[in-house]
PDB file of N, CA and C in Angstrom:
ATOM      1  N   UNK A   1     163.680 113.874 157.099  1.00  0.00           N
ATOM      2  CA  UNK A   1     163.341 115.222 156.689  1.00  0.00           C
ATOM      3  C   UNK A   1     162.012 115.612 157.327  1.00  0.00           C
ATOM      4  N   UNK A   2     161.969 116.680 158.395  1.00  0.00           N
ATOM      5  CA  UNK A   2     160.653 117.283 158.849  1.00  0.00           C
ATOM      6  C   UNK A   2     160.139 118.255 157.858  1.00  0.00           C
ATOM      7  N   UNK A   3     159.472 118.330 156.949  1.00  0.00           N
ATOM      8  CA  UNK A   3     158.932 119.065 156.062  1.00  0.00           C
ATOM      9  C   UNK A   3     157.835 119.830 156.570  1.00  0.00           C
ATOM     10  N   UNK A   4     157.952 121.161 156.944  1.00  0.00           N
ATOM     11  CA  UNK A   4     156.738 121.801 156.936  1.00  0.00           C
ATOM     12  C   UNK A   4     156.018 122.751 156.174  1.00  0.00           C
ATOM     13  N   UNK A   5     156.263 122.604 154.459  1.00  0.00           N
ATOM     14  CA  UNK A   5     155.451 123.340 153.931  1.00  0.00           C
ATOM     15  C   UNK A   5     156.492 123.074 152.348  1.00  0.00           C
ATOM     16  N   UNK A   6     155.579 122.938 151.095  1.00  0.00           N
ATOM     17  CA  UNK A   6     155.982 122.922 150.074  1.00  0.00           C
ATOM     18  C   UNK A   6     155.869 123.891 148.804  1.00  0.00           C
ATOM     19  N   UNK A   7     156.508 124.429 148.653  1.00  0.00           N
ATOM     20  CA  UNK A   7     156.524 125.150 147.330  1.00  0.00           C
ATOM     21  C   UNK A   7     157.072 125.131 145.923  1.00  0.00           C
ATOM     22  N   UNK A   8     155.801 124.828 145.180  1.00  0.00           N
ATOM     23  CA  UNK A   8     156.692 124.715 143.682  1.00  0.00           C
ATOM     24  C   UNK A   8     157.067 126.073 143.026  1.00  0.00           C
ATOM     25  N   UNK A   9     157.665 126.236 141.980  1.00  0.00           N
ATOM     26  CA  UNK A   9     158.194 127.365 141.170  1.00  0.00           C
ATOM     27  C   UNK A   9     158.012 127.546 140.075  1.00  0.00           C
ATOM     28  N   UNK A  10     157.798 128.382 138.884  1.00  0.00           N
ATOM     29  CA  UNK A  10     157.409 128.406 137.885  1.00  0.00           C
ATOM     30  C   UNK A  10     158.564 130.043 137.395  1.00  0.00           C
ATOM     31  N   UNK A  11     159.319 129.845 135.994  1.00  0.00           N
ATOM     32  CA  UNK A  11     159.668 130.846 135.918  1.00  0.00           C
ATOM     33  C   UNK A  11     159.196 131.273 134.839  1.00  0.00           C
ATOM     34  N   UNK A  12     159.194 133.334 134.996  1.00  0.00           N
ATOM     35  CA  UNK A  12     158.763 133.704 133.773  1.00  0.00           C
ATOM     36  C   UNK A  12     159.387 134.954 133.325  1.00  0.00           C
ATOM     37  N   UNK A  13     159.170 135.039 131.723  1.00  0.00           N
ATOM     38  CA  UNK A  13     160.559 136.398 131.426  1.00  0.00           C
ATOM     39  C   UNK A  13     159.918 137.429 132.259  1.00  0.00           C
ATOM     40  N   UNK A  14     158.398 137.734 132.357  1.00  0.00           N
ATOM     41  CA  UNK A  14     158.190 139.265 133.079  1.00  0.00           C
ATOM     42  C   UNK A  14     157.245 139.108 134.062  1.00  0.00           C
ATOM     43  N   UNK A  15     157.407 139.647 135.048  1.00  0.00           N
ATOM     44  CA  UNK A  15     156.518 139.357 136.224  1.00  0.00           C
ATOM     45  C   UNK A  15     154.972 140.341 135.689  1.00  0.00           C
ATOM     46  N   UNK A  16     155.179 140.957 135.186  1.00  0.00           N
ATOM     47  CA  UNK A  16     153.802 141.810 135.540  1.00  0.00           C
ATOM     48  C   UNK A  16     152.873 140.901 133.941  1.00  0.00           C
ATOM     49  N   UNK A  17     153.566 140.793 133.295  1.00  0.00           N
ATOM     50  CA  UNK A  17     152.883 139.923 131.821  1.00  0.00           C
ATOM     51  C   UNK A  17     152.388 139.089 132.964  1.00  0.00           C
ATOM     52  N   UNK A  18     152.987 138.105 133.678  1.00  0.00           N
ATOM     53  CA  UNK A  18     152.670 136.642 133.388  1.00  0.00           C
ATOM     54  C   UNK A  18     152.097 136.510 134.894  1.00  0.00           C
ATOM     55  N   UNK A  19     151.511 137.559 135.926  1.00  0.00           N
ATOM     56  CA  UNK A  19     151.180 137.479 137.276  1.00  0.00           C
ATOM     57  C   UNK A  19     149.290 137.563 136.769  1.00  0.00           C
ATOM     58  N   UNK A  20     148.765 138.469 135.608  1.00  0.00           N
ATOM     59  CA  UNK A  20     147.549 138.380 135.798  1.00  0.00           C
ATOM     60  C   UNK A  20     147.118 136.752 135.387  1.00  0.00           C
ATOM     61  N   UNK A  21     147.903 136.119 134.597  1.00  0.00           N
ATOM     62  CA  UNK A  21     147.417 134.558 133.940  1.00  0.00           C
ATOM     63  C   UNK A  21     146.910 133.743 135.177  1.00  0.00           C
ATOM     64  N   UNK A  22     148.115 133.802 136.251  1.00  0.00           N
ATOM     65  CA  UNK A  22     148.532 133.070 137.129  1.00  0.00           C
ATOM     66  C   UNK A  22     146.848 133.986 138.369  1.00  0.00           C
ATOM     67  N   UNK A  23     146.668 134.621 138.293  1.00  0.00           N
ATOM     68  CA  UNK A  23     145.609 135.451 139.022  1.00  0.00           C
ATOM     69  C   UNK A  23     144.455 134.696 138.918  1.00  0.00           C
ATOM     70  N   UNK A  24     144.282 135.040 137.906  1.00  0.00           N
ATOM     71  CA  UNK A  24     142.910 134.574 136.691  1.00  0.00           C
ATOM     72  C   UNK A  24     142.887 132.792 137.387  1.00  0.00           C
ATOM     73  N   UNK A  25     143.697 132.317 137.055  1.00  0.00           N
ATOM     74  CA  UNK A  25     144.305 130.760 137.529  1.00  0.00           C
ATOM     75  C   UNK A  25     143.583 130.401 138.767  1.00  0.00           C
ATOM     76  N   UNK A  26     143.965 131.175 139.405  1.00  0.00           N
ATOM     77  CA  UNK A  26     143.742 130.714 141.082  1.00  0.00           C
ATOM     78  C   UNK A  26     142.531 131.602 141.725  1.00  0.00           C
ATOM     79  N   UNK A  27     142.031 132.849 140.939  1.00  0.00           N
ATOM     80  CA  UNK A  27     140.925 133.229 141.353  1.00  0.00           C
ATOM     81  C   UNK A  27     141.354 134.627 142.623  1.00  0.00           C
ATOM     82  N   UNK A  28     142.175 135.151 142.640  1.00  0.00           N
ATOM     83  CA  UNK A  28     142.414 135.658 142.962  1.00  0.00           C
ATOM     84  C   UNK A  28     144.229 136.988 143.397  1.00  0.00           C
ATOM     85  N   UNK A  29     144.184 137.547 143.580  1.00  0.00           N
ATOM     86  CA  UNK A  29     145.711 138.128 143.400  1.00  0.00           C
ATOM     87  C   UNK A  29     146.677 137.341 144.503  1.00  0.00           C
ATOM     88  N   UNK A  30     148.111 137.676 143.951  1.00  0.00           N
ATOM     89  CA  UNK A  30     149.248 136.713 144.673  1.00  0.00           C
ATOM     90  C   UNK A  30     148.854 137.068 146.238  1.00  0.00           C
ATOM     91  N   UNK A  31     149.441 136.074 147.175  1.00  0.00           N
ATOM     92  CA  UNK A  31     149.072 136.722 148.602  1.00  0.00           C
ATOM     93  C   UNK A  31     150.409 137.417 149.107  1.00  0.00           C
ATOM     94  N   UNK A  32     151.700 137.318 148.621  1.00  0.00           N
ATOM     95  CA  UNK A  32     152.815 138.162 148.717  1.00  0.00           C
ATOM     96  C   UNK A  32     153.936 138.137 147.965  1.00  0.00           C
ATOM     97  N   UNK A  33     154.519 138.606 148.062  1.00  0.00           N
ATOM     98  CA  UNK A  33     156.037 139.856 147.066  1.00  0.00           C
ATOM     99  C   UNK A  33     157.019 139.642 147.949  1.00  0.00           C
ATOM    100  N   UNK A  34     157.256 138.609 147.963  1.00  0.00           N
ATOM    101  CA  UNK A  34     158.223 138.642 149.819  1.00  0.00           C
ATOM    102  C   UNK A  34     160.007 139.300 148.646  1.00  0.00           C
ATOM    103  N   UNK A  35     160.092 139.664 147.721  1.00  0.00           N
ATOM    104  CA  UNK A  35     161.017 140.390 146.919  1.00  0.00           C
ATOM    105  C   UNK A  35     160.855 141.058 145.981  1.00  0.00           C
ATOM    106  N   UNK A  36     161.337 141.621 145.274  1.00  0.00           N
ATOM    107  CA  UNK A  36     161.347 142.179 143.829  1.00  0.00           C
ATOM    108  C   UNK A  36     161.630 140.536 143.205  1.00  0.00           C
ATOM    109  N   UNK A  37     160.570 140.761 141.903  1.00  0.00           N
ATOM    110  CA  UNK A  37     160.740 139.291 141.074  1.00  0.00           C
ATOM    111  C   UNK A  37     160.285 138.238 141.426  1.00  0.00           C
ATOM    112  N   UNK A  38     159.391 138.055 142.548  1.00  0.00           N
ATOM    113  CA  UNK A  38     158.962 137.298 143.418  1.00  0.00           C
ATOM    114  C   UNK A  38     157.354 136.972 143.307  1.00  0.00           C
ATOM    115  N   UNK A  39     156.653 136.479 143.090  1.00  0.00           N
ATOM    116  CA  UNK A  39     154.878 136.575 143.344  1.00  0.00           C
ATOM    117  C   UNK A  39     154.921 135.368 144.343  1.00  0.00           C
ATOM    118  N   UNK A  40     154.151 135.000 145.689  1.00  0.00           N
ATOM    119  CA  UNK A  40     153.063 133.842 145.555  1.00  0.00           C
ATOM    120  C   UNK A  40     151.755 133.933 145.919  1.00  0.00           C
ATOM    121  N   UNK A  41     151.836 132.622 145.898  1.00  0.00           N
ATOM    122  CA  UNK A  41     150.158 132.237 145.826  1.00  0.00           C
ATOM    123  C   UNK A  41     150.196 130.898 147.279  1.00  0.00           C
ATOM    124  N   UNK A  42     149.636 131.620 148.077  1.00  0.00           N
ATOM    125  CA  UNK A  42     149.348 130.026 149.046  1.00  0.00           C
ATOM    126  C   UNK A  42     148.545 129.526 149.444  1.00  0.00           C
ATOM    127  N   UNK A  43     148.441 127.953 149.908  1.00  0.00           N
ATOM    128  CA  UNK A  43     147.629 127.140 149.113  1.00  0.00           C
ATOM    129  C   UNK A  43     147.499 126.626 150.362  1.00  0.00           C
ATOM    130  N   UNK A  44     146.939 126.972 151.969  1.00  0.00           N
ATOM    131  CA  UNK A  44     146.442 125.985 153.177  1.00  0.00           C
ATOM    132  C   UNK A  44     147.767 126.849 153.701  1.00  0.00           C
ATOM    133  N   UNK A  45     148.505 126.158 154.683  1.00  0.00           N
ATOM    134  CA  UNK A  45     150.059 126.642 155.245  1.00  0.00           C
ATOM    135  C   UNK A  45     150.983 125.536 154.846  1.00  0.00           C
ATOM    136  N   UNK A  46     150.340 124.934 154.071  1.00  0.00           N
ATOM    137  CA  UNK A  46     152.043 123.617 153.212  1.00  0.00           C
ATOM    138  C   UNK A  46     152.170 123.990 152.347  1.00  0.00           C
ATOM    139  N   UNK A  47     151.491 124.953 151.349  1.00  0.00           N
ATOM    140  CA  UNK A  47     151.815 124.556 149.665  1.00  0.00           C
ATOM    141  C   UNK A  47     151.717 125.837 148.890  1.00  0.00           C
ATOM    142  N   UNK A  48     151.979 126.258 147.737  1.00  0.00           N
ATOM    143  CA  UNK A  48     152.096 127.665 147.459  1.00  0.00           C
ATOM    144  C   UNK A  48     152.919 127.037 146.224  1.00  0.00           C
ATOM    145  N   UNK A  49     152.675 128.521 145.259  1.00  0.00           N
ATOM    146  CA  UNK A  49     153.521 128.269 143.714  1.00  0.00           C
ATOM    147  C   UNK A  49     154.164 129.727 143.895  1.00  0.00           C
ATOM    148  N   UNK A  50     155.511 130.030 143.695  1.00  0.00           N
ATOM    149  CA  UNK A  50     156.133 131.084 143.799  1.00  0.00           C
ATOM    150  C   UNK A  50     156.077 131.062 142.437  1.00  0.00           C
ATOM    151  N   UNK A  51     156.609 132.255 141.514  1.00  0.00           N
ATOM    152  CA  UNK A  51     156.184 132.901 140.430  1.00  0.00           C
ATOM    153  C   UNK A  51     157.426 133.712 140.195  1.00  0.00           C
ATOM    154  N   UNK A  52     158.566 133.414 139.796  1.00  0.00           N
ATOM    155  CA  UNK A  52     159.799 134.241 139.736  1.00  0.00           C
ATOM    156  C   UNK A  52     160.493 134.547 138.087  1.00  0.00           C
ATOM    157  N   UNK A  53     160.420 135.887 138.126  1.00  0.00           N
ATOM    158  CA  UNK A  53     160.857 136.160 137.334  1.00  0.00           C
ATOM    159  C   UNK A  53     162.533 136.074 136.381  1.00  0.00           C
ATOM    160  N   UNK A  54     162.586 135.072 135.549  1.00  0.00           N
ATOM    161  CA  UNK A  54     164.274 134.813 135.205  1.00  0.00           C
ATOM    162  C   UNK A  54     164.136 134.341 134.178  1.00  0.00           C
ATOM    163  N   UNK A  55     164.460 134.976 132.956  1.00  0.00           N
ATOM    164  CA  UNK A  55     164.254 134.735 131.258  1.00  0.00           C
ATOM    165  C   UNK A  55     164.591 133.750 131.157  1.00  0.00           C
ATOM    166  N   UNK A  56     165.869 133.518 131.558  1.00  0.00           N
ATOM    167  CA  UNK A  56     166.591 132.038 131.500  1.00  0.00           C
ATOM    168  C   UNK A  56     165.844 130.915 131.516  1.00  0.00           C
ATOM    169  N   UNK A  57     165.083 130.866 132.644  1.00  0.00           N
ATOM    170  CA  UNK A  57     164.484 129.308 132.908  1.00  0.00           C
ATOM    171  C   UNK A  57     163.099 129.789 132.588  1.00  0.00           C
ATOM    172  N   UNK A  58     162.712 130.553 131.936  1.00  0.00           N
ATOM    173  CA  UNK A  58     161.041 130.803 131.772  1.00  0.00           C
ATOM    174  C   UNK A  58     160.805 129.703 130.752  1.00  0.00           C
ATOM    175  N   UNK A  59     159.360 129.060 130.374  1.00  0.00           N
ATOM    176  CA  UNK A  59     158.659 128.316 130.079  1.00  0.00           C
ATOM    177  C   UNK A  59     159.401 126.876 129.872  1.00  0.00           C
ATOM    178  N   UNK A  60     160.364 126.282 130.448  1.00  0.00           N
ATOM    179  CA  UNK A  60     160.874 125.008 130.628  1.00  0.00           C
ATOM    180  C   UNK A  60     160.099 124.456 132.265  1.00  0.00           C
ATOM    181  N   UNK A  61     158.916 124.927 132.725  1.00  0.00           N
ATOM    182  CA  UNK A  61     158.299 124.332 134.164  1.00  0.00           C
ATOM    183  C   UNK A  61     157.299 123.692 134.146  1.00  0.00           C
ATOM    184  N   UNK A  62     156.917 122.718 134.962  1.00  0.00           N
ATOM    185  CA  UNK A  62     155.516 121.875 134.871  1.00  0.00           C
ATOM    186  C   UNK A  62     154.802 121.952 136.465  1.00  0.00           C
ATOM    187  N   UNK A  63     153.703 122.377 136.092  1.00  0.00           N
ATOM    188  CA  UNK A  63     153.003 122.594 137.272  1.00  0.00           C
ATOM    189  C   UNK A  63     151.952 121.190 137.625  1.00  0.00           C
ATOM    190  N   UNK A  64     151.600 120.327 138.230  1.00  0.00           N
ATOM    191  CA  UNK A  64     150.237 119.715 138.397  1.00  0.00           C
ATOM    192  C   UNK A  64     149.515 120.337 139.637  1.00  0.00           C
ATOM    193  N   UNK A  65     148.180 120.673 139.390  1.00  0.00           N
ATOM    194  CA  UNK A  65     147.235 121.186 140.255  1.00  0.00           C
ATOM    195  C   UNK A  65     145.953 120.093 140.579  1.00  0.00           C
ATOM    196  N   UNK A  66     146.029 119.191 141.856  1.00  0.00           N
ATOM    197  CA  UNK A  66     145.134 118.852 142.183  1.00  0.00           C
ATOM    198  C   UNK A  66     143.895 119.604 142.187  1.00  0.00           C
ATOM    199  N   UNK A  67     142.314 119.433 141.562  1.00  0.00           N
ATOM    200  CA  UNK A  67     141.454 120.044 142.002  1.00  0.00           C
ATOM    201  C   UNK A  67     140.167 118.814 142.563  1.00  0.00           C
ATOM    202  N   UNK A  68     139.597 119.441 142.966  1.00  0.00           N
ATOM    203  CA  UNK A  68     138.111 118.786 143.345  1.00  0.00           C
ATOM    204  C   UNK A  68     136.974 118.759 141.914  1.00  0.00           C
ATOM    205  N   UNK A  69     136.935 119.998 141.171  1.00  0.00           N
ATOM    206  CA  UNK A  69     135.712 119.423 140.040  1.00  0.00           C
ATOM    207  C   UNK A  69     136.141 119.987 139.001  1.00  0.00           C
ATOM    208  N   UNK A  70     137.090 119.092 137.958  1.00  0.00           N
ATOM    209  CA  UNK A  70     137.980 119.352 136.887  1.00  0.00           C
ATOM    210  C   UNK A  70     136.779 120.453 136.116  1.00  0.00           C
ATOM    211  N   UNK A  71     135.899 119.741 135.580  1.00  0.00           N
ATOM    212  CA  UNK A  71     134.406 120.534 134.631  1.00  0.00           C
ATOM    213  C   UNK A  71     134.168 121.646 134.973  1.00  0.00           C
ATOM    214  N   UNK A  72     134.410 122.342 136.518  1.00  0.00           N
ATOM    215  CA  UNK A  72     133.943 123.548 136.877  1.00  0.00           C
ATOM    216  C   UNK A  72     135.047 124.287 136.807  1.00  0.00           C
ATOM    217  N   UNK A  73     136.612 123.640 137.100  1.00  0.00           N
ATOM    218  CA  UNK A  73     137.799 124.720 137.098  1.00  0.00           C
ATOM    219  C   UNK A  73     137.270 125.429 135.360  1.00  0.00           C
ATOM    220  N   UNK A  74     137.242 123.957 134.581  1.00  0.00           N
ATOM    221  CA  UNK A  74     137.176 124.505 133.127  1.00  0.00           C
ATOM    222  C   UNK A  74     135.993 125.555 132.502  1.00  0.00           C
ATOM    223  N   UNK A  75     135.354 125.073 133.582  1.00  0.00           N
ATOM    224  CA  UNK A  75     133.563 126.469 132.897  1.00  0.00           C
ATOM    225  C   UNK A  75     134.484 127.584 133.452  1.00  0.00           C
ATOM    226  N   UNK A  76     135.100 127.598 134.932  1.00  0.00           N
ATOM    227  CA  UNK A  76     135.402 129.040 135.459  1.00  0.00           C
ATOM    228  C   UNK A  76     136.297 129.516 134.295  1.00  0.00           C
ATOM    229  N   UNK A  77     137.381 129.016 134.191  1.00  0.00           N
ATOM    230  CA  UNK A  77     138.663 129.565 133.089  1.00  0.00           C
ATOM    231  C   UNK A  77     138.251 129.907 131.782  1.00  0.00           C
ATOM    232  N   UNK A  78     136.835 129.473 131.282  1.00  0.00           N
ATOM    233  CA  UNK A  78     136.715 129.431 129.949  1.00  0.00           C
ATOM    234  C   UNK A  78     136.245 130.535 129.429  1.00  0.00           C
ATOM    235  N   UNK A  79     136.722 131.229 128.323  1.00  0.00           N
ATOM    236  CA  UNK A  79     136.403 132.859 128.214  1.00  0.00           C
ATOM    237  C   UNK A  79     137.748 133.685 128.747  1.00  0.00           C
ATOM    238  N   UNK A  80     138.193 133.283 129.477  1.00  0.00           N
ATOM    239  CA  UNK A  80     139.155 134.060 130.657  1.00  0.00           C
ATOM    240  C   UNK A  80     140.751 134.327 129.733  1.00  0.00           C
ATOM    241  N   UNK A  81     141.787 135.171 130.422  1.00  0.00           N
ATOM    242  CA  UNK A  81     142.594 134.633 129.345  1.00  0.00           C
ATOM    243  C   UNK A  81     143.826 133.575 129.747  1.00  0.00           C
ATOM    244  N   UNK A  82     143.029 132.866 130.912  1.00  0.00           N
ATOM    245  CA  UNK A  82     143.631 131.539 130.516  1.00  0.00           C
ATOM    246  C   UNK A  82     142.821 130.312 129.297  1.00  0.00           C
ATOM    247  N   UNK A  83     143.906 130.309 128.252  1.00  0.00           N
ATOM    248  CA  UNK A  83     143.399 129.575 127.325  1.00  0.00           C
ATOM    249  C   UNK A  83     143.026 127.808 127.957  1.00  0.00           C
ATOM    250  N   UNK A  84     141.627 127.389 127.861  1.00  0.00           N
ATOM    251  CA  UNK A  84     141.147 125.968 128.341  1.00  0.00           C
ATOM    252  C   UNK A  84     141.460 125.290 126.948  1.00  0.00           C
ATOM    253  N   UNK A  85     141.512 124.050 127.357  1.00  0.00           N
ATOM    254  CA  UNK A  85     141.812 123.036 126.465  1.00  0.00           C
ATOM    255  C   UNK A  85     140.636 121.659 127.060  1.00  0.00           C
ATOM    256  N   UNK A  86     140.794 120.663 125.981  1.00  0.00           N
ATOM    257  CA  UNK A  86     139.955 119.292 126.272  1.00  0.00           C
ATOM    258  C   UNK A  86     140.177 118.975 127.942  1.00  0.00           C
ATOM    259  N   UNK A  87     139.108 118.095 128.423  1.00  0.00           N
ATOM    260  CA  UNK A  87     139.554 117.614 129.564  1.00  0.00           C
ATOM    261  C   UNK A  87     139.984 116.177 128.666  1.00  0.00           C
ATOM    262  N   UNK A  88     140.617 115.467 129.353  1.00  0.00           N
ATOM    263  CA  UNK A  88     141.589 114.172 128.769  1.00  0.00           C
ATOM    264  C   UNK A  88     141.143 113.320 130.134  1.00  0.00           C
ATOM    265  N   UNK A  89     140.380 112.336 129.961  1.00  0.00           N
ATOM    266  CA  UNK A  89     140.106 111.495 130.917  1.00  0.00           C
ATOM    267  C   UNK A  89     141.581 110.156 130.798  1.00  0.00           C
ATOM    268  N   UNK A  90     141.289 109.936 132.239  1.00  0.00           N
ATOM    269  CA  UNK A  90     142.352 108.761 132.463  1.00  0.00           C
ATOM    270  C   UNK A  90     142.368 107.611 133.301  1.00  0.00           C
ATOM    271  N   UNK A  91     142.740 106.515 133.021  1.00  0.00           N
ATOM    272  CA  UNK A  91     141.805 105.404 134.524  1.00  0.00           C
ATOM    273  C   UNK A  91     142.201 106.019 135.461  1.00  0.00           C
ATOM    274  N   UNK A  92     143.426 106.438 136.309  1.00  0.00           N
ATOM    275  CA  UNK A  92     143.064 107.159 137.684  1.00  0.00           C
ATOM    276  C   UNK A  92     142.943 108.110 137.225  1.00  0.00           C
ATOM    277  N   UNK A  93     143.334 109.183 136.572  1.00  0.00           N
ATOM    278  CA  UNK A  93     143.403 110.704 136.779  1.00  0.00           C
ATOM    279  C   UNK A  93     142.116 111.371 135.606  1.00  0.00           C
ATOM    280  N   UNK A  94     141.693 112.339 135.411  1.00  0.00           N
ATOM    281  CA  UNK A  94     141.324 112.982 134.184  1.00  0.00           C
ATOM    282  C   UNK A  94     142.000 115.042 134.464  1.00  0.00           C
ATOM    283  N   UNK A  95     142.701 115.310 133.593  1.00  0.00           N
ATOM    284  CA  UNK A  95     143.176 116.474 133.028  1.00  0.00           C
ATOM    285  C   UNK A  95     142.991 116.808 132.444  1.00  0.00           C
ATOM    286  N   UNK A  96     143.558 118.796 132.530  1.00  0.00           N
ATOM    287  CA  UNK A  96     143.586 119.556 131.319  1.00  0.00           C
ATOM    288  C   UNK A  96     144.579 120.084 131.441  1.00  0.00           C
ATOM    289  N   UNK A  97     145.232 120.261 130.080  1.00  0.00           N
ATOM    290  CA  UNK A  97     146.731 120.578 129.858  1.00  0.00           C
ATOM    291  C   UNK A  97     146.572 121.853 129.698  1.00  0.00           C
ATOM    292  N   UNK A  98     147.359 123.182 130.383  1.00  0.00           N
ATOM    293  CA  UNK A  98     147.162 124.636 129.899  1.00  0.00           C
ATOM    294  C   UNK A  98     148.656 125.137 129.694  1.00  0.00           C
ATOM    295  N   UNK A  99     149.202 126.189 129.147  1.00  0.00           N
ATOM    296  CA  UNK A  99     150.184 127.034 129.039  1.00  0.00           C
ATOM    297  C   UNK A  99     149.898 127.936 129.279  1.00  0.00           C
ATOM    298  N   UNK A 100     151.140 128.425 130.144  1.00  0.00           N
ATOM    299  CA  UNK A 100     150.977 129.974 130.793  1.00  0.00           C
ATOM    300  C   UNK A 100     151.523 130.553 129.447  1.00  0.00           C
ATOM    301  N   UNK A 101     151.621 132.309 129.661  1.00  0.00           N
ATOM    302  CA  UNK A 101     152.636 132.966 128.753  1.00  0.00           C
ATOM    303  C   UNK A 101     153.560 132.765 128.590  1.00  0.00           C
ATOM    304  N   UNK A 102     154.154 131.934 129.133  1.00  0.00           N
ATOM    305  CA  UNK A 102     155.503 131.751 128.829  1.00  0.00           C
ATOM    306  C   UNK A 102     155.689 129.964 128.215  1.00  0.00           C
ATOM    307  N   UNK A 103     155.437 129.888 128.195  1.00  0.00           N
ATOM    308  CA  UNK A 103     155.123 128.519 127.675  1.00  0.00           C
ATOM    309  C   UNK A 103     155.386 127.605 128.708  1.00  0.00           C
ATOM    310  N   UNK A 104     155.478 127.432 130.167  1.00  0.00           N
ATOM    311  CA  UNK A 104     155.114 126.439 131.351  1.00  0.00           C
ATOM    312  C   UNK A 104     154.186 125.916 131.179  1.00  0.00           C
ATOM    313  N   UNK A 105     153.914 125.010 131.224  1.00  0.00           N
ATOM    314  CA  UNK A 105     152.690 123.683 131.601  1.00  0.00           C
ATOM    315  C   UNK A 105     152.369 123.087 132.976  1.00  0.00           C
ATOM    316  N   UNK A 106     150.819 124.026 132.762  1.00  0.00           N
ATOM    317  CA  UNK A 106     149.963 124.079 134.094  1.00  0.00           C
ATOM    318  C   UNK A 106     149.073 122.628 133.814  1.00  0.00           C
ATOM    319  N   UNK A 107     149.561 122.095 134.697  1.00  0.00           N
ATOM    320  CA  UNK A 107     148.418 120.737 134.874  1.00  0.00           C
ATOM    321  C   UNK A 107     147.340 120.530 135.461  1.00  0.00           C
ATOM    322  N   UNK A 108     145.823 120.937 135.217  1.00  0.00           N
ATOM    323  CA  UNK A 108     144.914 120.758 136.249  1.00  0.00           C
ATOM    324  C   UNK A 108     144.279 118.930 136.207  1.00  0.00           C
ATOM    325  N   UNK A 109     144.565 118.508 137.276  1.00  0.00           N
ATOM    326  CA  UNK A 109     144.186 116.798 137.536  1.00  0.00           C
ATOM    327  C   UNK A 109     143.542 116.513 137.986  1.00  0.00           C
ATOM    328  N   UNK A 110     142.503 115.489 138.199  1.00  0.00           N
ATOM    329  CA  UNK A 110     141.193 115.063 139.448  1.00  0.00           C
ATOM    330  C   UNK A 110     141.092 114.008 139.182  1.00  0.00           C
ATOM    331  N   UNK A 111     141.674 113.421 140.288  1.00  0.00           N
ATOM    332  CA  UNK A 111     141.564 111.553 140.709  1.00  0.00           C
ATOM    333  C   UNK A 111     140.072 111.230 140.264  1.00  0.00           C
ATOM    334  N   UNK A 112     139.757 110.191 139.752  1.00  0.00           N
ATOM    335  CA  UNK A 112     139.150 109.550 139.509  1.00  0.00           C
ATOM    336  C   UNK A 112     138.407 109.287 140.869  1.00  0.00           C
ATOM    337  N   UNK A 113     137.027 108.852 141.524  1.00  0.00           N
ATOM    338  CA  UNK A 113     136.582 108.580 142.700  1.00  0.00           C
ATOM    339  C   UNK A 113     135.622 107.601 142.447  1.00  0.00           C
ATOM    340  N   UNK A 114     135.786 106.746 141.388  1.00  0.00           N
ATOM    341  CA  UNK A 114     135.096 105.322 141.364  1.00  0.00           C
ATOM    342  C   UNK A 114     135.844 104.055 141.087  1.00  0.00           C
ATOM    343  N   UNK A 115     136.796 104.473 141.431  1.00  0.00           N
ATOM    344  CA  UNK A 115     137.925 103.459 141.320  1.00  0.00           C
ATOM    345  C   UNK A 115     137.971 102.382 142.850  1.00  0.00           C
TER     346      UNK A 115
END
């Protein structure tokens, strides 16, 4: 398999509810609409979270988000209306568990670097 670029998915009952969470999230608005029902967000030229609207499969999704400084994603988000939660340290990893509006589970993670 030549893979050149990855995208995860997240579904939600309404695009316009659940696009500012996902905004707020990443710090900025989707970078395209390539449809009706459609948001993303991209992440370098491999990686991106599409954002699709379908009642059906809304809040049954799990996101993990590598970051660089778990403590600062959480000062930025905090106040915001993405709701922050504990960071949860872990021998490799330490996280914070969030829910979008729809009830998906956004994972923010940061490897451990004294291991």
């Amino acid at each position: 398999m030549d893979l050149t670029a990855i995208y995860a998915q997240l579904c939600c009952r309404d695009l316009a509810r659940a696009r500012p969470w996902f905004e707020t999230l990443f710090g900025r608005p989707a970078d395209a609409e390539p449809m009706e029902g459609l948001a993303e967000w991209h992440h370098g030229s491999a990686a991106g979270l599409q954002l699709f609207e379908d009642s059906q499969k809304a809040g049954r999704g799990t996101l993990t988000l590598i970051v660089g400084d778990l403590a600062a994603e959480r000062d930025r988000l905090d106040g915001s209306i993405v709701e922050t939660a504990a960071v949860e340290p872990g021998d490799a990893v330490s996280v914070m568990q969030l829910t979008d509006p729809d009830g998906n589970l956004v994972v923010l993670a940061q490897p451990r670097t004294d291991r």
